[in-house]
Protein backbone atom coordinates (compact mmCIF):
# COMPACT_ATOMS: atom_id res chain seq x y z
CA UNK A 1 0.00 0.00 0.00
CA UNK A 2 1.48 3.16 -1.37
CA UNK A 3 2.40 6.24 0.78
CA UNK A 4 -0.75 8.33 1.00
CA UNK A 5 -0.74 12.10 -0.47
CA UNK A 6 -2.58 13.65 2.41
CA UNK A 7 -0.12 12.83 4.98
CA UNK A 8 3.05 11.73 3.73
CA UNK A 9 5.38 13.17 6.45
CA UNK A 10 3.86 10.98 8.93
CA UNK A 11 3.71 8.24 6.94
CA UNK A 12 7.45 8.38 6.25
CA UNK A 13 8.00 9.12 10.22
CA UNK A 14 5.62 5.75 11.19
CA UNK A 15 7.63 3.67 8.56
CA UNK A 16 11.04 5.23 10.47
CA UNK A 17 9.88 4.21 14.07
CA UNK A 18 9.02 0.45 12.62
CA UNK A 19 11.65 0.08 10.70
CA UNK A 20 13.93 0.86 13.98
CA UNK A 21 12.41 -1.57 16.46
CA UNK A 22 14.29 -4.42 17.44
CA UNK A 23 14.22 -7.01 15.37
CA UNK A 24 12.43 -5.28 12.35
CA UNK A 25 12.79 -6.81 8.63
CA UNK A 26 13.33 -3.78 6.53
CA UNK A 27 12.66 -5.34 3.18
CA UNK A 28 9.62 -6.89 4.83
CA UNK A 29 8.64 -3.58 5.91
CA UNK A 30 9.15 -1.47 3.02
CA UNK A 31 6.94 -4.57 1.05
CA UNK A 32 4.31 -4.23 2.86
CA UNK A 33 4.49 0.08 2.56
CA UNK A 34 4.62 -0.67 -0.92
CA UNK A 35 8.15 1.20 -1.51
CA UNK A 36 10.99 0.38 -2.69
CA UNK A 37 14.18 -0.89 -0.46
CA UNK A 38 16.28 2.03 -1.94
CA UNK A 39 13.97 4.53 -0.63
CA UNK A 40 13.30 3.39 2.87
CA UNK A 41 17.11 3.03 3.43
CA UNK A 42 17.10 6.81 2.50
CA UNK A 43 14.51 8.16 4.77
CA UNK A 44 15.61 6.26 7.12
CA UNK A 45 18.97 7.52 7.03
CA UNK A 46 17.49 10.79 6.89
CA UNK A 47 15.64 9.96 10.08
CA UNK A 48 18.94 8.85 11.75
CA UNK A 49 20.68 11.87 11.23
CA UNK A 50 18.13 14.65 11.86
CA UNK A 51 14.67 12.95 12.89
CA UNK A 52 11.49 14.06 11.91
CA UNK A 53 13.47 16.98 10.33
CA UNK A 54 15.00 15.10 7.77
CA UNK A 55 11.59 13.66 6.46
CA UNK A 56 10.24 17.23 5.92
CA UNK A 57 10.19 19.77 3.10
CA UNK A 58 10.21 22.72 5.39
CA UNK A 59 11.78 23.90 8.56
CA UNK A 60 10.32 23.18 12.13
CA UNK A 61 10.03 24.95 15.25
CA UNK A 62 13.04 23.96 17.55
CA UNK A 63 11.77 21.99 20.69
CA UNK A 64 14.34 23.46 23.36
CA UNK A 65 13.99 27.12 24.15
CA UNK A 66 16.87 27.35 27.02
CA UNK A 67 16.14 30.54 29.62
CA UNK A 68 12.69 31.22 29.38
CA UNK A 69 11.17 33.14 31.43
CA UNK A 70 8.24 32.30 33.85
CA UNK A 71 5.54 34.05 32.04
CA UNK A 72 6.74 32.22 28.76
CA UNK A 73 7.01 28.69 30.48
CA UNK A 74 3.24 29.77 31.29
CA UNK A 75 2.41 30.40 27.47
CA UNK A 76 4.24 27.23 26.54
CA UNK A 77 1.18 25.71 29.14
CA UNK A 78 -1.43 27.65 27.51
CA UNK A 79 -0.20 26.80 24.24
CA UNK A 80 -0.26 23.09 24.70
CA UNK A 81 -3.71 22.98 25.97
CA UNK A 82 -4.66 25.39 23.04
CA UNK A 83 -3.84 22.80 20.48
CA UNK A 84 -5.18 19.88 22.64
CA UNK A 85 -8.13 21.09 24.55
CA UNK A 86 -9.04 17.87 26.45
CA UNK A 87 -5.35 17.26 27.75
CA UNK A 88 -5.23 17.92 31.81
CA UNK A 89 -1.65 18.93 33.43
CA UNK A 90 -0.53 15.54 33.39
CA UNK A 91 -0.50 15.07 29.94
CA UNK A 92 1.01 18.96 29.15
CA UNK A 93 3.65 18.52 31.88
CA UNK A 94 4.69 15.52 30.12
CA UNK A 95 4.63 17.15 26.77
CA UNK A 96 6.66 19.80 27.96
CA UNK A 97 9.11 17.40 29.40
CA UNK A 98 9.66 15.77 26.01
CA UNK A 99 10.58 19.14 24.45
CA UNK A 100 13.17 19.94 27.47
CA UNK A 101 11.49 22.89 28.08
CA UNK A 102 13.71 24.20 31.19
CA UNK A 103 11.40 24.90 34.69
CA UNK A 104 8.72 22.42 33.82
CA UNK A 105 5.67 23.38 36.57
CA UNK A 106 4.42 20.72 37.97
CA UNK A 107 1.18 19.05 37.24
CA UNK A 108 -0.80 20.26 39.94
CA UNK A 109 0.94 23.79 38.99
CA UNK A 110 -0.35 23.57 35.40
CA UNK A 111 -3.87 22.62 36.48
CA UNK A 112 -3.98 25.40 38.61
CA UNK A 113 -2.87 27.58 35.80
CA UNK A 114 -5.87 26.25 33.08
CA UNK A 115 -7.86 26.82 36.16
CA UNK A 116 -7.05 29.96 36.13
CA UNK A 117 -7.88 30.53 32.84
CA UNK A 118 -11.09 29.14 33.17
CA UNK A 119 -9.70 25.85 30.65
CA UNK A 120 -11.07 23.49 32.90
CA UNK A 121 -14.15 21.78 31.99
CA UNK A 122 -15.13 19.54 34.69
CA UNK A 123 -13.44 16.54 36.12
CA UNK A 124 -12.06 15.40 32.47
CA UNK A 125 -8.04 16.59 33.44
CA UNK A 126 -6.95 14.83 36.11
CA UNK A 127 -9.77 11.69 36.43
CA UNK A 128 -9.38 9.19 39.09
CA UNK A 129 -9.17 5.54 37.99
CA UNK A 130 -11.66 3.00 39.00
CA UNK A 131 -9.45 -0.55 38.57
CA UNK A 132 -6.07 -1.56 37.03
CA UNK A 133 -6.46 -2.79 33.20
CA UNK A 134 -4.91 -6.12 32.67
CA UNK A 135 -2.61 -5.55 30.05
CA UNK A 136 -0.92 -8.35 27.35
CA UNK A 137 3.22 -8.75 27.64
CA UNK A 138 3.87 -7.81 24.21
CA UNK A 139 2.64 -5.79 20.75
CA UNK A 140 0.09 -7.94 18.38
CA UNK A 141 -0.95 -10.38 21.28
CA UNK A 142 -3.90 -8.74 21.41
CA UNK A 143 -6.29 -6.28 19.48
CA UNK A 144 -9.61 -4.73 20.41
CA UNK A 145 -12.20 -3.36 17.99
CA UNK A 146 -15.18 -1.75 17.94
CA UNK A 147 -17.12 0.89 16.44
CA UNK A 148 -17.37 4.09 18.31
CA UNK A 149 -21.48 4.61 17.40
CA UNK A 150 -22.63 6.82 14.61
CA UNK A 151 -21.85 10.23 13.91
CA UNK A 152 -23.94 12.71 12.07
CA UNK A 153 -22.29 14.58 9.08
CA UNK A 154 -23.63 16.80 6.26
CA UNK A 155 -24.09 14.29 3.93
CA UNK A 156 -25.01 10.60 5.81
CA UNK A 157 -23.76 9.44 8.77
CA UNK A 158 -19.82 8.28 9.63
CA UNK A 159 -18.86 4.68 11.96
CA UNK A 160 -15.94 5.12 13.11
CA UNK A 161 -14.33 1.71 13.36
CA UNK A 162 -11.54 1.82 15.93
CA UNK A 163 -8.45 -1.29 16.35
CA UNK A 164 -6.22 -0.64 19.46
CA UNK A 165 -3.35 -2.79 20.31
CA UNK A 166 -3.91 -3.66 23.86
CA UNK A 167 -0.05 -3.40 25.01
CA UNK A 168 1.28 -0.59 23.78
CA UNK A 169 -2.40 1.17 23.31
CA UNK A 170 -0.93 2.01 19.38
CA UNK A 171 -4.10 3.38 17.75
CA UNK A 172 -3.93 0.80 14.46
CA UNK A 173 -6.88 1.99 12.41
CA UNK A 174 -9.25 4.93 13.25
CA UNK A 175 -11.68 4.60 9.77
CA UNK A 176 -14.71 6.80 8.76
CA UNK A 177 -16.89 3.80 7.32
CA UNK A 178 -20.26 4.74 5.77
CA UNK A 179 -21.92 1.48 7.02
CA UNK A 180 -21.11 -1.19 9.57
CA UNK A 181 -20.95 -3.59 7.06
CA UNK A 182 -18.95 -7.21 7.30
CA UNK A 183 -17.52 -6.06 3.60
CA UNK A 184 -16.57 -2.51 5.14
CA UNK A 185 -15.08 -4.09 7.84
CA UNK A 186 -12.68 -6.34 6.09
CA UNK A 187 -11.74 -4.05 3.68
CA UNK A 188 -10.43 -1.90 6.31
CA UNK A 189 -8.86 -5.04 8.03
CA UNK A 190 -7.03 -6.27 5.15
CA UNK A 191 -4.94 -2.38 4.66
CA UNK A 192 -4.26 -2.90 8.51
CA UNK A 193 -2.79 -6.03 8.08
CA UNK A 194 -0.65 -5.44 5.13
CA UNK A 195 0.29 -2.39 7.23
CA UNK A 196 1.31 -4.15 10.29
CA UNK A 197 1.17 -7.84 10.20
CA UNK A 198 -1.52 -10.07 11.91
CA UNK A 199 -2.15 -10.32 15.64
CA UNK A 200 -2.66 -13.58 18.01
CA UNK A 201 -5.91 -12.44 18.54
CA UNK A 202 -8.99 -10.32 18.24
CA UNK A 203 -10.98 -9.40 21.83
CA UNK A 204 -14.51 -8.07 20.38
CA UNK A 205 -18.13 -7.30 21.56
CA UNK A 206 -21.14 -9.21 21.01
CA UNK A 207 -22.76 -7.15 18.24
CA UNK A 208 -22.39 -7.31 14.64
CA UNK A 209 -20.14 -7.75 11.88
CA UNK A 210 -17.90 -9.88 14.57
CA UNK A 211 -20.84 -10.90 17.44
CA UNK A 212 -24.03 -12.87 17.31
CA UNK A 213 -26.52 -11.17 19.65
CA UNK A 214 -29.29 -12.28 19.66
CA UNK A 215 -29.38 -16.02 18.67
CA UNK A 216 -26.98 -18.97 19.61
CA UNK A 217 -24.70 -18.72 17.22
CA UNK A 218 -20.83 -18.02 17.88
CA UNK A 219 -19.20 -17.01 14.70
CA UNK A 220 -19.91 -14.87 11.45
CA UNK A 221 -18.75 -14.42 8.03
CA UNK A 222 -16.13 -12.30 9.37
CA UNK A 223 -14.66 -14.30 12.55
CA UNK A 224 -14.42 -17.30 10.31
CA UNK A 225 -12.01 -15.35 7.84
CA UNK A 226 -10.07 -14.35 10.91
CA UNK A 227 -10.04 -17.86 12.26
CA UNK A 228 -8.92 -18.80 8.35
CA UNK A 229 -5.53 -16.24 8.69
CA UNK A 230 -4.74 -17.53 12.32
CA UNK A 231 -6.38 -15.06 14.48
CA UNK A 232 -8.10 -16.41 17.06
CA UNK A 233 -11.83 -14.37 18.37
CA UNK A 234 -12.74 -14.23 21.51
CA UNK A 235 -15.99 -11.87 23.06
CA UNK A 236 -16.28 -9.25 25.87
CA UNK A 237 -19.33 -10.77 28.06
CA UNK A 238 -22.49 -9.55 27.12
CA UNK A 239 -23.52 -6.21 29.23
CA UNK A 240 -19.96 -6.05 30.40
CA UNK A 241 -18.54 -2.97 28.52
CA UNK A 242 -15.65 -3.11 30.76
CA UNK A 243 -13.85 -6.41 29.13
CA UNK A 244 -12.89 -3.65 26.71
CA UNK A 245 -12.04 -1.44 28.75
CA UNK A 246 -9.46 0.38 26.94
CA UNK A 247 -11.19 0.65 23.62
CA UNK A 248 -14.00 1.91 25.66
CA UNK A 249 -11.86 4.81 26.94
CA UNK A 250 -10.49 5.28 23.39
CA UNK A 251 -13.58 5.78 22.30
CA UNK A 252 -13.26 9.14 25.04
CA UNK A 253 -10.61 10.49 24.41
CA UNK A 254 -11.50 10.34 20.45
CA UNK A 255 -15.11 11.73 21.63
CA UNK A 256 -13.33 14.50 23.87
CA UNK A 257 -10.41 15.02 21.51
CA UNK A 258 -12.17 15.21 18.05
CA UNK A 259 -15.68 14.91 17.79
CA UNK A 260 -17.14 17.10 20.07
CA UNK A 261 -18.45 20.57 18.97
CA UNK A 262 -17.78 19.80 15.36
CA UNK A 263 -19.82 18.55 12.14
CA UNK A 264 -18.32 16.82 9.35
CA UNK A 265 -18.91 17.00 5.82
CA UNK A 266 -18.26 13.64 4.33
CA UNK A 267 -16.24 10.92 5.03
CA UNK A 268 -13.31 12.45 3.46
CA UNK A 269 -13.01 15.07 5.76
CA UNK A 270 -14.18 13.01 8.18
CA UNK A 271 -10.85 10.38 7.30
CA UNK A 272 -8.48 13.38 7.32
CA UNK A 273 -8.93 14.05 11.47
CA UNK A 274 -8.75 10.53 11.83
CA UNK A 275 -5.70 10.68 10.66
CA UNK A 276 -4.06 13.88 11.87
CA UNK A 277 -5.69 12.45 15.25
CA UNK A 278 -3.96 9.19 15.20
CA UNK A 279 -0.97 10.80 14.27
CA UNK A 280 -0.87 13.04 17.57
CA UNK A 281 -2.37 9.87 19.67
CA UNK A 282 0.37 7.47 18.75
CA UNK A 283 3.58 9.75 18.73
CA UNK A 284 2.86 13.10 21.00
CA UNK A 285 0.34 12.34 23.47
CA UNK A 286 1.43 11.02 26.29
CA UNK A 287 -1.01 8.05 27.82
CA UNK A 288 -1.20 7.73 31.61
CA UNK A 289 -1.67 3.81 31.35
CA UNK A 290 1.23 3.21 30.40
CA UNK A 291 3.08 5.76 32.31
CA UNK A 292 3.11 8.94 30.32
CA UNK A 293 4.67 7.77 27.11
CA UNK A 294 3.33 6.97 23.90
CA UNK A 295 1.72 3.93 22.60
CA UNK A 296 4.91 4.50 19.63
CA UNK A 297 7.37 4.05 21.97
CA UNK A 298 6.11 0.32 22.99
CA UNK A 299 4.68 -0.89 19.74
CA UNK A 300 6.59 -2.13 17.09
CA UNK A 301 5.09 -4.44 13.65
CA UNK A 302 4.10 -8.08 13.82
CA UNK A 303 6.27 -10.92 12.59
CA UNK A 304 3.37 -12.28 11.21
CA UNK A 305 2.77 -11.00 7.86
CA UNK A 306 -0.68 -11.07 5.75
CA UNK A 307 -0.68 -13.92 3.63
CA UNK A 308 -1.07 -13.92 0.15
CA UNK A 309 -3.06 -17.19 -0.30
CA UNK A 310 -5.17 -19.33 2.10
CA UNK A 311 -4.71 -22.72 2.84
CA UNK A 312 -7.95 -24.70 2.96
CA UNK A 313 -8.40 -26.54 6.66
CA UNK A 314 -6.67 -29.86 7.04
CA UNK A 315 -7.32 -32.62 9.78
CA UNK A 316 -5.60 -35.51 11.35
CA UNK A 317 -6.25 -39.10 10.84
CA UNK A 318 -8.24 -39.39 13.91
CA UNK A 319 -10.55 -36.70 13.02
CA UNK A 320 -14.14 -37.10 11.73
CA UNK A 321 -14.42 -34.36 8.99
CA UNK A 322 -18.56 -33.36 8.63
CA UNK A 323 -18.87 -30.44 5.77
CA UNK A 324 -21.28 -28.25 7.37
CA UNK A 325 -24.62 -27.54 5.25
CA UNK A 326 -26.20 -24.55 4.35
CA UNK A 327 -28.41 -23.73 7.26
CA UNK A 328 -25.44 -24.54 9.66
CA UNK A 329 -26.09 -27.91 9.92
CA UNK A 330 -24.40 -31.40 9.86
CA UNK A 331 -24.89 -34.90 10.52
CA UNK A 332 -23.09 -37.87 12.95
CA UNK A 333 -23.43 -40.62 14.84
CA UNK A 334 -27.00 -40.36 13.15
CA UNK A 335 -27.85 -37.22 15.17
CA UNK A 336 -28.02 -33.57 13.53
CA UNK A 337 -25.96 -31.43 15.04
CA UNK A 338 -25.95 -27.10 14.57
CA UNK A 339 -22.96 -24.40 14.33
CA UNK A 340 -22.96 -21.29 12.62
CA UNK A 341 -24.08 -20.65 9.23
CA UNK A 342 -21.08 -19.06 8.95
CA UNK A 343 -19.27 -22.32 8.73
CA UNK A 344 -21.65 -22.90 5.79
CA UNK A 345 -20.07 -24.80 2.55
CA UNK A 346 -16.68 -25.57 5.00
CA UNK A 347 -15.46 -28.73 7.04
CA UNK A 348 -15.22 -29.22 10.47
CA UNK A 349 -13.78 -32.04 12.60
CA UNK A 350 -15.32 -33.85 15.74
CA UNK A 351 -12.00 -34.53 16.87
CA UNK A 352 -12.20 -37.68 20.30
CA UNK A 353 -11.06 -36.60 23.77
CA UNK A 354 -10.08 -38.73 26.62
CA UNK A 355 -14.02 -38.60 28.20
CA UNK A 356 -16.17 -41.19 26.54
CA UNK A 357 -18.61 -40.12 23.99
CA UNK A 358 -17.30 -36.51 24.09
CA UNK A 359 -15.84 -34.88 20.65
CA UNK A 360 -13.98 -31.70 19.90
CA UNK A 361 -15.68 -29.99 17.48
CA UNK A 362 -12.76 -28.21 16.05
CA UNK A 363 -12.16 -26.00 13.03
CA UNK A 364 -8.25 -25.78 11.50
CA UNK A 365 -6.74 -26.20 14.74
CA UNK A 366 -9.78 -23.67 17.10
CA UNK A 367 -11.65 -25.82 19.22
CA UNK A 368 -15.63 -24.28 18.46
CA UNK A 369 -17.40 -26.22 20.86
CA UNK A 370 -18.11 -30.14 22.36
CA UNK A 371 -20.19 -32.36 21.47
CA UNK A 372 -21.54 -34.82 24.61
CA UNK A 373 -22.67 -38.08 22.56
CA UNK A 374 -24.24 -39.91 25.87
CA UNK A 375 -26.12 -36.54 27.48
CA UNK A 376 -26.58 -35.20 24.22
CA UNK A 377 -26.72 -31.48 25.97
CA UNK A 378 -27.44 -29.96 22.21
């Protein structure tokens, strides 16, 4: 996938911090950017020497402005919340911090200072924390998704579909969809993957394009082609928005940060402060779940890159392969037996386990359910 024209700097930037992380295949990299190896090896060697600097067409601001004065320290303050209007004292202290700013207040200093401004807009800055996320060990062993409602425009209405890498909180995909769509949905899935490579595993709600509420069945169109690349699925538990708990917040801090007090046009425009958004989320602001850096500081590109081709399913010896009919149904042992239509057209495998008249009903190598022979529970 090609650099895009409306924000090329940070493109080349995002490419730089990947292509620097431990363990990184350049070639791999610049493949799936759609570049050539010749031209990654120069920005990147552009990046090495001056940073963001060398990626850019025109001169920047310098960060370090030695001897300032206490009134200008304050502007700095009121400058930072300017351009970020949700961000409490926390967050600007940080921010301030990263550009060595000398005589950084502290953040009870700078709140009192928007406070004094009358900045403050209720208990946003500064929230208290009700639990401790859980959080995975490393990038790509988990991703959350979810769409973040429906927002009014102009012309239609925009879903924002939102993946979050739940280690290093790395905002992977912030799209204006027109429809919540399974076809949307994957669309959008497949440039994220090319992007960064595949995670372990999807952690979802219950609702659709990925969810069944509503009826008994488990998996859709679109869990079954994530099951068919090697991502496992699992679901949040229903009326428990907490499971996804740091989507959920996300979802506030894009709320808070970008779509409050403003009306869209189209999608377009609606796509371009996604992206500037994502941008600032990822590299400048700093997150306090992770302790005030930035979700581009922990992530770094999965090892596991988007195949070009899919293997159909394959089974052992032992296995009893059943191709599932078109209403989700298949036969054995004589009894008719129900998964998800979604399974429709593919095999499955009732695969024996050590308990007597109990089967595995397994699909590639994802146990789906069991089947109890003797109670016959189904």
């Amino acid at each position: 996938m090609p650099f895009k024209e409306v924000s090329i700097v940070e493109q080349r930037e995002e490419f730089c911090r990947l292509a620097l992380k431990p363990g990184a295949n350049l070639r791999e990299l610049c493949r799936r950017i759609g570049i050539s190896p010749q031209t990654g090896y120069k920005w990147l060697d552009r990046y090495k020497a001056v940073g963001v600097e060398g990626l850019l067409d025109r001169s920047r601001r310098p960060l370090t402005s030695p001897g300032r004065t206490k009134g200008r320290v304050e502007a700095r303050v009121l400058a930072v919340r300017k351009a970020h209007p949700a961000w409490g004292g926390r967050k600007i202290r940080k921010v301030l911090q990263n550009q060595s700013l000398a005589d950084v207040p502290s953040a009870s200093t700078i709140t009192a200072i928007l406070r004094r401004h009358q900045l403050l807009d209720g208990p946003r800055a500064g929230e208290k924390r009700d639990w401790t996320r859980f959080e995975h060990p490393e990038p790509n062993d988990l991703w959350q998704m979810d769409f973040k409602g429906h927002v009014a425009m102009e012309q239609g209405r925009c879903h924002p579909l939102t993946v979050l890498d739940d280690h290093s909180r790395y905002a992977l995909e912030i799209g204006a969809c027109a429809t919540e769509q399974t076809d949307v949905v994957k669309h959008r899935l497949e440039r994220v993957f090319e992007r960064y490579g595949l995670p372990r595993r999807f952690l979802t709600d219950n609702g659709p394009p990925w969810g069944t509420s509503g009826n008994d069945e488990k998996h859709t169109v679109l869990t079954v082609w994530l099951l068919d690349l090697g991502i496992d699925v699992c679901h949040g538990r229903a009326y428990h928005p907490q499971t996804q708990g740091k989507e959920e917040r996300f979802h506030r801090s894009l709320k808070g940060e970008v779509l409050s007090g403003r009306t869209f046009t189209n999608l377009r425009q609606a796509q371009k402060a996604f992206d500037q958004w994502r941008q600032v989320y990822n590299t400048e602001r700093p997150h306090e779940g992770i302790g005030m850096q930035t979700p581009a500081t922990r992530y770094k590109m999965s090892n596991r890159p988007m195949p070009r081709t899919i293997d159909p399913p394959s089974y052992g010896g032992d296995d009893h392969v059943r191709m599932v009919q078109e209403g989700g149904w298949f036969s054995f042992k004589g009894r008719f037996f129900n998964c998800s239509r979604a399974f429709a057209g593919r095999p499955l495998a009732l695969r024996p386990t050590p308990e007597d008249g109990v089967f595995d009903l397994c699909y590639r190598h994802y146990v789906l359910d069991k089947i109890d022979l003797i109670r016959d529970c189904r």
